[in-house]
Protein backbone atom coordinates (compact mmCIF):
# COMPACT_ATOMS: atom_id res chain seq x y z
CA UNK A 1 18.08 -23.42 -10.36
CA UNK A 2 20.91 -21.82 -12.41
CA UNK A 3 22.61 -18.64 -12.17
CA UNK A 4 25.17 -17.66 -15.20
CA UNK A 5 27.61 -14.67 -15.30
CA UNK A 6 28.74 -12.71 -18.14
CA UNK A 7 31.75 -10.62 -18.91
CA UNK A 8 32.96 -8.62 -21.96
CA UNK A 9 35.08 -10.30 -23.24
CA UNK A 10 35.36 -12.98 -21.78
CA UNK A 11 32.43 -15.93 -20.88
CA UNK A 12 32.00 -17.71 -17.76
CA UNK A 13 29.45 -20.39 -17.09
CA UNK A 14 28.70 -21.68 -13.84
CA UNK A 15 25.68 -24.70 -13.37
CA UNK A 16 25.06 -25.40 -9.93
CA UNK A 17 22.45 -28.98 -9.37
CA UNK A 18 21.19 -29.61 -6.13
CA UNK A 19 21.28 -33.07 -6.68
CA UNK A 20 22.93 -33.91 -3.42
CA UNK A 21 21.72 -33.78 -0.19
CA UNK A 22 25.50 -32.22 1.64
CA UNK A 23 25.57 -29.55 3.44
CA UNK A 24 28.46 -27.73 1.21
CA UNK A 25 27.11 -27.40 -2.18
CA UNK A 26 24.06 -25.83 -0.21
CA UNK A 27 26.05 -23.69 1.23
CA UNK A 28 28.00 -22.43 -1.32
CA UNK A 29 24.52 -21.98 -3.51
CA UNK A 30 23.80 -19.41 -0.96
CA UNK A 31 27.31 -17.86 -0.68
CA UNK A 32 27.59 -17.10 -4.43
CA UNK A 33 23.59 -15.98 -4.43
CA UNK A 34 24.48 -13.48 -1.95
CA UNK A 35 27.85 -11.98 -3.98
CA UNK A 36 26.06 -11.53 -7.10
CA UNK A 37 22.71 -10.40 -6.14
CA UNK A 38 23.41 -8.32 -2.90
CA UNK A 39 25.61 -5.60 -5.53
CA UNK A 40 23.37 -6.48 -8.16
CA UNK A 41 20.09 -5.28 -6.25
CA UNK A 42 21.89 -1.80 -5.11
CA UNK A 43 22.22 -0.97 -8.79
CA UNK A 44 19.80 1.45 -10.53
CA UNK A 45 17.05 0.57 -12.77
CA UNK A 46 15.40 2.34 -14.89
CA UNK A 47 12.11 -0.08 -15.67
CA UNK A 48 11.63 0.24 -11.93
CA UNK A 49 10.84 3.83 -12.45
CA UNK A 50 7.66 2.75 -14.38
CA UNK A 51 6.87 0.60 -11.84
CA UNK A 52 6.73 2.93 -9.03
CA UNK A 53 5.00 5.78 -10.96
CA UNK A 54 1.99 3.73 -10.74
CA UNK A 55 1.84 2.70 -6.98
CA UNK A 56 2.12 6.62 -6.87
CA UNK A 57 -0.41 7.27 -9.00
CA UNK A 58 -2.23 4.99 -7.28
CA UNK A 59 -1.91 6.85 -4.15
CA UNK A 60 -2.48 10.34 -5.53
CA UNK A 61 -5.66 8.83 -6.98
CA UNK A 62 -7.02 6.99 -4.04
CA UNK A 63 -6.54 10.93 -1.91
CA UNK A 64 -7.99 12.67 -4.57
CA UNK A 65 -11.29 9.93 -3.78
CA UNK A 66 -10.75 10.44 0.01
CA UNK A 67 -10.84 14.05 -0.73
CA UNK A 68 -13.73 14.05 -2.63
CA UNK A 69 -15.58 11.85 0.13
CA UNK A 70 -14.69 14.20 2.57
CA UNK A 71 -15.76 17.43 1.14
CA UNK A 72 -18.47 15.69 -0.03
CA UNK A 73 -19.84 14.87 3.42
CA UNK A 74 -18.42 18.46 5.02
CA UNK A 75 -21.08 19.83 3.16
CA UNK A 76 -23.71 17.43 3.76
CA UNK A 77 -22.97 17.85 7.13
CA UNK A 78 -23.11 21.43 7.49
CA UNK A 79 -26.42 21.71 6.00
CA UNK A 80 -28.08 18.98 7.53
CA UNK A 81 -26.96 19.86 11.15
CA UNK A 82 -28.29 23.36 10.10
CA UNK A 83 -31.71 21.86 9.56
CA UNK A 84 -32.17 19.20 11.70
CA UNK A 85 -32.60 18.19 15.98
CA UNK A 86 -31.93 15.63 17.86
CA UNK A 87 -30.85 12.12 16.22
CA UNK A 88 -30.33 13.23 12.66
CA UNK A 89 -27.98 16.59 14.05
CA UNK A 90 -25.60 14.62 15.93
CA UNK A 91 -25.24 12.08 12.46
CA UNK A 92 -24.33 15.04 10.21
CA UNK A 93 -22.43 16.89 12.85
CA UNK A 94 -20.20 13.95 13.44
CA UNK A 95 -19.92 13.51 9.49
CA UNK A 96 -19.04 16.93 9.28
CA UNK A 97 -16.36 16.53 12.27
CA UNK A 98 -15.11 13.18 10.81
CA UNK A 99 -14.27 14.30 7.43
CA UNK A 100 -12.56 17.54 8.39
CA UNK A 101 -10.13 15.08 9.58
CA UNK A 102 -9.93 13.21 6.24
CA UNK A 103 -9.50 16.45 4.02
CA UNK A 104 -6.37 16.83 6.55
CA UNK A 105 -5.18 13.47 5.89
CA UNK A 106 -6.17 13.31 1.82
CA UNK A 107 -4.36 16.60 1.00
CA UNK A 108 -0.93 15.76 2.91
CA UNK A 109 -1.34 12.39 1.49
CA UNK A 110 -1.93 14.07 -2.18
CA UNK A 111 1.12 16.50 -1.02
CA UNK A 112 3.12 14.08 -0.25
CA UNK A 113 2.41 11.96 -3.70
CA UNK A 114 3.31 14.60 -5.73
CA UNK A 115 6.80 15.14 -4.05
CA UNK A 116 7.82 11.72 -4.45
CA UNK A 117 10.03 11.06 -7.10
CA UNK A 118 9.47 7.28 -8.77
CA UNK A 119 13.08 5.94 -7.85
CA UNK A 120 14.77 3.17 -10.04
CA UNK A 121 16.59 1.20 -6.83
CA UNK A 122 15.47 -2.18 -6.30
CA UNK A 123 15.31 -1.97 -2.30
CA UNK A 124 13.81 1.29 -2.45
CA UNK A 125 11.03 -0.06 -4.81
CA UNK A 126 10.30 -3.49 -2.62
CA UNK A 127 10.53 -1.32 0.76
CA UNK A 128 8.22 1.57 -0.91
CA UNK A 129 5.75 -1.74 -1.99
CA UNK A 130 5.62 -3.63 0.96
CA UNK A 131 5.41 -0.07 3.38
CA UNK A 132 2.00 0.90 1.39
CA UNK A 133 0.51 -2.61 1.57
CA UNK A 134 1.43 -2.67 5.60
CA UNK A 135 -0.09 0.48 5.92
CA UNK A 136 -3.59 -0.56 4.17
CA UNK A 137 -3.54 -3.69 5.63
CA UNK A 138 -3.49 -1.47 9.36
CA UNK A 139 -5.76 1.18 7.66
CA UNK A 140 -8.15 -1.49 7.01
CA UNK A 141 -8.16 -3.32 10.79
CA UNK A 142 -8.52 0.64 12.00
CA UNK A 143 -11.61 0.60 9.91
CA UNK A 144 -13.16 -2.48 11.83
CA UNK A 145 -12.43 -0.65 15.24
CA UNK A 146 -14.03 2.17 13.94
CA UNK A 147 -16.85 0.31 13.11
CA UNK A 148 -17.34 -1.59 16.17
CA UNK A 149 -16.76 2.15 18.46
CA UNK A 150 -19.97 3.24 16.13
CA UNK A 151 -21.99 0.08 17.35
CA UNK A 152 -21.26 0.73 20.71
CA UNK A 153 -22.21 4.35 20.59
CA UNK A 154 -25.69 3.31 18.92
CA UNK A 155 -26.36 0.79 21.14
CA UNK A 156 -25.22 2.89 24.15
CA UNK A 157 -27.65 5.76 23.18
CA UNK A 158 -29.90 3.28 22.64
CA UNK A 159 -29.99 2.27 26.14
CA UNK A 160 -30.04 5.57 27.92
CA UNK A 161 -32.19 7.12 25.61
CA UNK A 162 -29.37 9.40 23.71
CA UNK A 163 -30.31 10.79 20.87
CA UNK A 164 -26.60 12.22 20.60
CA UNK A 165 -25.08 8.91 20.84
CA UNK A 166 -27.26 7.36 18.42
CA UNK A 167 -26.66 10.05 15.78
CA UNK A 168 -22.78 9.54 16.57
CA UNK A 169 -22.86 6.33 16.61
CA UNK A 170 -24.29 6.34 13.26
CA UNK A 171 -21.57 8.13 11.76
CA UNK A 172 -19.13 6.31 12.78
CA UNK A 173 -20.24 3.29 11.21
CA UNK A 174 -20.94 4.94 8.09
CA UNK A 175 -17.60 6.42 8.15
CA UNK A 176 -15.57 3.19 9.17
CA UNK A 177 -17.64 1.30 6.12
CA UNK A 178 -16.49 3.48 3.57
CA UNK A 179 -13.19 3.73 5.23
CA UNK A 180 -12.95 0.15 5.09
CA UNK A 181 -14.44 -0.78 1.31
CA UNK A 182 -12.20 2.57 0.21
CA UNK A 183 -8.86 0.64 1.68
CA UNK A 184 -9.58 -2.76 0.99
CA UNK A 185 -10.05 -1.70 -3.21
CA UNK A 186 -6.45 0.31 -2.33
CA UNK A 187 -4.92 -2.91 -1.10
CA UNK A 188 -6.45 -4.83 -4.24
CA UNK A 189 -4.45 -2.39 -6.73
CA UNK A 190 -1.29 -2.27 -4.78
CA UNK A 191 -1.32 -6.09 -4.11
CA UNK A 192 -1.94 -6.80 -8.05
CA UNK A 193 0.72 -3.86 -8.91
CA UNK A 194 3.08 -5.36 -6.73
CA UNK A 195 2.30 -9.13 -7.89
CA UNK A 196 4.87 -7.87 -10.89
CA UNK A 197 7.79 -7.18 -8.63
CA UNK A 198 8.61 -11.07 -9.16
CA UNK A 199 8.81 -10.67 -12.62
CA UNK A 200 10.85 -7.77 -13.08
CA UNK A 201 13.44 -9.80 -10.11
CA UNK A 202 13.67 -12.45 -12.66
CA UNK A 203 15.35 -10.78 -14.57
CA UNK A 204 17.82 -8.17 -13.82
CA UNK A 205 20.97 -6.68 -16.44
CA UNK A 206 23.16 -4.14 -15.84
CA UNK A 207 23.40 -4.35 -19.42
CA UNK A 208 24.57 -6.19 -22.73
CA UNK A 209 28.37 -6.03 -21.68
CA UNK A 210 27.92 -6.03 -18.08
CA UNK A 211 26.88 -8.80 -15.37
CA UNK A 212 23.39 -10.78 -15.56
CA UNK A 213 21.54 -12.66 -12.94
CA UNK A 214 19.22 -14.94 -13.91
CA UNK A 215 16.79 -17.54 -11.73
CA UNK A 216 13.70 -18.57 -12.86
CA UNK A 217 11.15 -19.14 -10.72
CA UNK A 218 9.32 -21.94 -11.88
């Protein structure tokens, strides 16, 4: 692993080999990683603007589907609870139900995409990154429960004969399997977008007069 600095006008070259096993050139790896890359990583830059532009996109995208889905099924629902009894009423009335919650969800998630501004600090980016990703990831074990609560409400109607909880039931599985294939594609883009975060780390300049940091990764 080597790091170098740089100064106008003047050169310095530092070449640090782990090729002992004490505790002090270890230690002092780590000390000088920390000085140059902890003031280093609260600079600005601009290529990280591209960067998170598209995991916003991304998100504006993915509630403009969600949106889509849910109106989509609102008006399903509203005309096939209009024309139907028993079983089949209580499945489009809970679609209908389910995605007025989603149109909520999609259009402050769309709101909120549009206000963000991409920002060109590294924390903010790798925060930003990972908090997306955490939130699929939870989105996406939601979607299971959701799933499994539609089983039981078949299987409970089932049992006692419930039309209602059939049709529910129904729904909910429906609803919690295109919940679950719509966040697990999400988590595939954001995971490959961020997959590039190591590659932009690799290389950081404040520019061609200023302080580099360089450690390659392989």
């Amino acid at each position: 692993m080597t790091f170098s600095t740089k100064t106008n006008p003047e050169f310095v070259g530092l070449v640090f080999m782990n090729t002992s096993t004490s505790l002090f050139p270890r230690i002092s790896l780590l000390l000088l990683f920390f000085c140059f890359s902890v003031p280093l990583m609260a600079q600005d830059f601009s290529g990280l603007e591209g960067f998170n532009q598209v995991r916003i996109d991304y998100n504006r995208q993915g509630m403009v589907i969600l949106g889509s889905w849910a109106i989509g099924n609102m008006v399903w629902g509203g005309i096939g609870a209009s024309q139907a009894t028993g079983e089949i009423k209580a499945f489009h009335q809970m679609n209908l139900y389910w995605n007025t919650v989603n149109l909520v969800i999609a259009g402050f998630g769309y709101w909120q995409a549009t206000k963000e501004i991409p920002s060109s600090e590294f924390w903010e980016t790798v925060e930003a990154q990972q908090s997306i990703e955490k939130i699929l990831w939870v989105n996406a074990a939601l979607d299971l429960g959701y799933m499994a609560g539609g089983l039981y409400l078949k299987e409970r109607g089932l049992r006692r004969e419930n039309e209602m909880l059939v049709g529910f039931g129904k729904s909910v599985i429906l609803q919690g399997a295109f919940l679950m294939a719509f966040d697990a594609i999400m988590v595939g883009f954001h995971q490959t977008h961020g997959g590039q975060l190591p590659e932009i780390v690799q290389s950081l300049a404040l520019g061609p007069t200023g302080f580099s940091l360089r450690f390659p990764l392989n």
